[in-house]
C-alpha atoms as a PDB file:
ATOM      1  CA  UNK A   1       6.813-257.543  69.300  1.00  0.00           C
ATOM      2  CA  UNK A   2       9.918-255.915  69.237  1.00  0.00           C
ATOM      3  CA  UNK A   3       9.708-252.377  66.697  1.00  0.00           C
ATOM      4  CA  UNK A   4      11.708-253.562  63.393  1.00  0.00           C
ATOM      5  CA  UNK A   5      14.235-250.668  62.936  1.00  0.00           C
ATOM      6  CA  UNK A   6      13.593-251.100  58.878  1.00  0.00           C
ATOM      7  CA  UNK A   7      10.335-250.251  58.743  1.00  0.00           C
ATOM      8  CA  UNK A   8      10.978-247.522  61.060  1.00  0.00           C
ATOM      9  CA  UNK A   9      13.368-246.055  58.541  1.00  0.00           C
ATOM     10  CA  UNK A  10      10.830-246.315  55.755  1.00  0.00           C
ATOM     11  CA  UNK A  11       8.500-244.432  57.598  1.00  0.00           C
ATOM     12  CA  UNK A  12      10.226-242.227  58.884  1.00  0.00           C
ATOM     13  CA  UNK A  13      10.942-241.585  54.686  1.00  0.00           C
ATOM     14  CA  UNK A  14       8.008-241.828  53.837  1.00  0.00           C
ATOM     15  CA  UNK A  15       6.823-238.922  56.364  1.00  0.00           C
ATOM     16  CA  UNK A  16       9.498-236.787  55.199  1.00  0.00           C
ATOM     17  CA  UNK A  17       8.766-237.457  50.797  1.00  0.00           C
ATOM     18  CA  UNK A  18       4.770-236.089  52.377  1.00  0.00           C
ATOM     19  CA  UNK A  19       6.528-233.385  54.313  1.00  0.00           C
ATOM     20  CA  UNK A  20       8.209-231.937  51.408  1.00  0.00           C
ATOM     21  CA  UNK A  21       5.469-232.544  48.968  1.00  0.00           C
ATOM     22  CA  UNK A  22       3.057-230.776  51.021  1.00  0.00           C
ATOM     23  CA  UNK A  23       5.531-227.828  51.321  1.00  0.00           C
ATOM     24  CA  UNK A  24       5.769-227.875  47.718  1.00  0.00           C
ATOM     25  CA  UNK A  25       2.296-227.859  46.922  1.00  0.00           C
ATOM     26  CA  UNK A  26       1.933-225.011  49.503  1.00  0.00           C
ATOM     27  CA  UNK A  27       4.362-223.240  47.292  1.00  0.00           C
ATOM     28  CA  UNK A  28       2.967-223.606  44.501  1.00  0.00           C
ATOM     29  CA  UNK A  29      -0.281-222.847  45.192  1.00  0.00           C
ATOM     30  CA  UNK A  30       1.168-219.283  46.153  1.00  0.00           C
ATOM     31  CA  UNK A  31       2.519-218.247  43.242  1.00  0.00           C
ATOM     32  CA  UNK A  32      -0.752-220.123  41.415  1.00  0.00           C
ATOM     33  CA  UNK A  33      -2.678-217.632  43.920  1.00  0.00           C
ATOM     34  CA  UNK A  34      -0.187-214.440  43.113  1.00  0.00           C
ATOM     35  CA  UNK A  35      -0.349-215.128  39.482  1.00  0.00           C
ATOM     36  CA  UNK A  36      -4.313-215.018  39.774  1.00  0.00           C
ATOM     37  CA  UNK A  37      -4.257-211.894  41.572  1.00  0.00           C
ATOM     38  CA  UNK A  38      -1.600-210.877  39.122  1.00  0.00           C
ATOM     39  CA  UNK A  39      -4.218-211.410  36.351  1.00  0.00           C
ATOM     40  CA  UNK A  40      -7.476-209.833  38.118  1.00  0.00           C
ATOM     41  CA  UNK A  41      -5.910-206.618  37.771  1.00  0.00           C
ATOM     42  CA  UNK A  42      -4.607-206.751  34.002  1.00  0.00           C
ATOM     43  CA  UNK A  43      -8.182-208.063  32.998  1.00  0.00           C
ATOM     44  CA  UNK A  44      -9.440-204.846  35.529  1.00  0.00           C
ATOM     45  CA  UNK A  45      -7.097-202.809  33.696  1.00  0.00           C
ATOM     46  CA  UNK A  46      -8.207-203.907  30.230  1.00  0.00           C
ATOM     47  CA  UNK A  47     -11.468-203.527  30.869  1.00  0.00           C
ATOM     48  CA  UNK A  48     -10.803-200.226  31.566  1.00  0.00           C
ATOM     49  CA  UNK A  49      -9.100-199.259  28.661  1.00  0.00           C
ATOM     50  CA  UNK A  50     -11.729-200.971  27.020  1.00  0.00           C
ATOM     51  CA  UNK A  51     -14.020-198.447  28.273  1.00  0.00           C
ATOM     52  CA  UNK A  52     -11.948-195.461  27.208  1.00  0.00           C
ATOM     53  CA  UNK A  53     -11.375-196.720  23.613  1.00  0.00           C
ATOM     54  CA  UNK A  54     -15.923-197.336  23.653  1.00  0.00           C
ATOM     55  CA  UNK A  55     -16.302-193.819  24.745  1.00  0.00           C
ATOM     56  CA  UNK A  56     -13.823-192.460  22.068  1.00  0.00           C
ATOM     57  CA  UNK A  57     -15.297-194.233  19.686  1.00  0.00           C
ATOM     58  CA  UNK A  58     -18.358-193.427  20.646  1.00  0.00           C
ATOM     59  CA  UNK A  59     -17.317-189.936  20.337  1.00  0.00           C
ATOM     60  CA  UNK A  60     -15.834-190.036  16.920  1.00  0.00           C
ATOM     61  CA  UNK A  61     -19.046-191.661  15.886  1.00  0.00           C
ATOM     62  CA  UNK A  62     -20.972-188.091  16.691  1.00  0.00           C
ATOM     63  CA  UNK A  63     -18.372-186.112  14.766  1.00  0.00           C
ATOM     64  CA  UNK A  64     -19.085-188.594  11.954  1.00  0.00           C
ATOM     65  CA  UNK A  65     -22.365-187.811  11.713  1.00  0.00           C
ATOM     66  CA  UNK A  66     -22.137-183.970  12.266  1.00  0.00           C
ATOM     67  CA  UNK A  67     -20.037-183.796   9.163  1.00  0.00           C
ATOM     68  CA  UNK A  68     -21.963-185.423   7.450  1.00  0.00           C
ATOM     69  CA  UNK A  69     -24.947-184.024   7.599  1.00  0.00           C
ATOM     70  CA  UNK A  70     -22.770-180.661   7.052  1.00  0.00           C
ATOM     71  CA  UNK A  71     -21.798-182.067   3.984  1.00  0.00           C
ATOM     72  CA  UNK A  72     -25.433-182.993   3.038  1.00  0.00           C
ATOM     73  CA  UNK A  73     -26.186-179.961   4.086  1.00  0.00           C
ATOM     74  CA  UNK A  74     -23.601-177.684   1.793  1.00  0.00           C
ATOM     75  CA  UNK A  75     -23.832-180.465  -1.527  1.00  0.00           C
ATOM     76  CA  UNK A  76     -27.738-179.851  -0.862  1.00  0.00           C
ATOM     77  CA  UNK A  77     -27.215-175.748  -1.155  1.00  0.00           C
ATOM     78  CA  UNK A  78     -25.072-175.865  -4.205  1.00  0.00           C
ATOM     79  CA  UNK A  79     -27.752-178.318  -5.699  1.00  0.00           C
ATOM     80  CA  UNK A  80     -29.970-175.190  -5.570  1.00  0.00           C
ATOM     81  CA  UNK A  81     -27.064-172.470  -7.088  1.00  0.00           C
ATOM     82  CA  UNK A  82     -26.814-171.795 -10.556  1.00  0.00           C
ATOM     83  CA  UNK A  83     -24.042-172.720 -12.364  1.00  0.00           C
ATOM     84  CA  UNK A  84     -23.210-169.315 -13.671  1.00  0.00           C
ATOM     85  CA  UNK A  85     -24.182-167.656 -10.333  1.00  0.00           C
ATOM     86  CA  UNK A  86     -20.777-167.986  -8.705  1.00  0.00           C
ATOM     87  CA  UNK A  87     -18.443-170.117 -10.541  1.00  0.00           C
ATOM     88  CA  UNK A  88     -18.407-172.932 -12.484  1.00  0.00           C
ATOM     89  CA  UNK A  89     -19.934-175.757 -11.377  1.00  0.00           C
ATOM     90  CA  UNK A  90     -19.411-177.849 -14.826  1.00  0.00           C
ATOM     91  CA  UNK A  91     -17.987-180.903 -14.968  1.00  0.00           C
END
């Protein structure tokens, strides 16, 4: 049977439509694959910061309480003073 020169043609577009779908999904599963990446390290980054900002925190959470068990500790002392010890302490 002798080859029929249309379908031929259509194949020979068909192979071609693949081809350059298969290149574009190539494609775009790079820059899906760079974006990824891309994201790995903000979310690295972040958690990070993240990190820093617990340990301030964290920090300012220990000055908290030192001042205010300073303040305790000074409102407890003039508690104890008399009010015409050392100043007026009348309201």
């Amino acid at each position: 049977m002798p080859e029929d020169p249309i379908a031929h043609s259509e194949l020979a577009a068909l192979t071609r439509r693949h081809e350059k779908a298969q290149d574009q999904n190539v494609r775009e599963f790079g820059i899906i694959k760079s974006e990824l990446t891309t994201l790995q390290l903000k979310v690295s980054n972040l958690d990070q910061k993240v990190d820093t900002l617990m340990s301030t925190v964290s920090g300012l959470e220990q000055k908290i309480d030192r001042n205010q068990a300073q303040i305790v500790e000074l409102l407890t002392q003039l508690v104890g003073q008399r009010p015409d010890a050392g100043g007026s302490l009348r309201a």
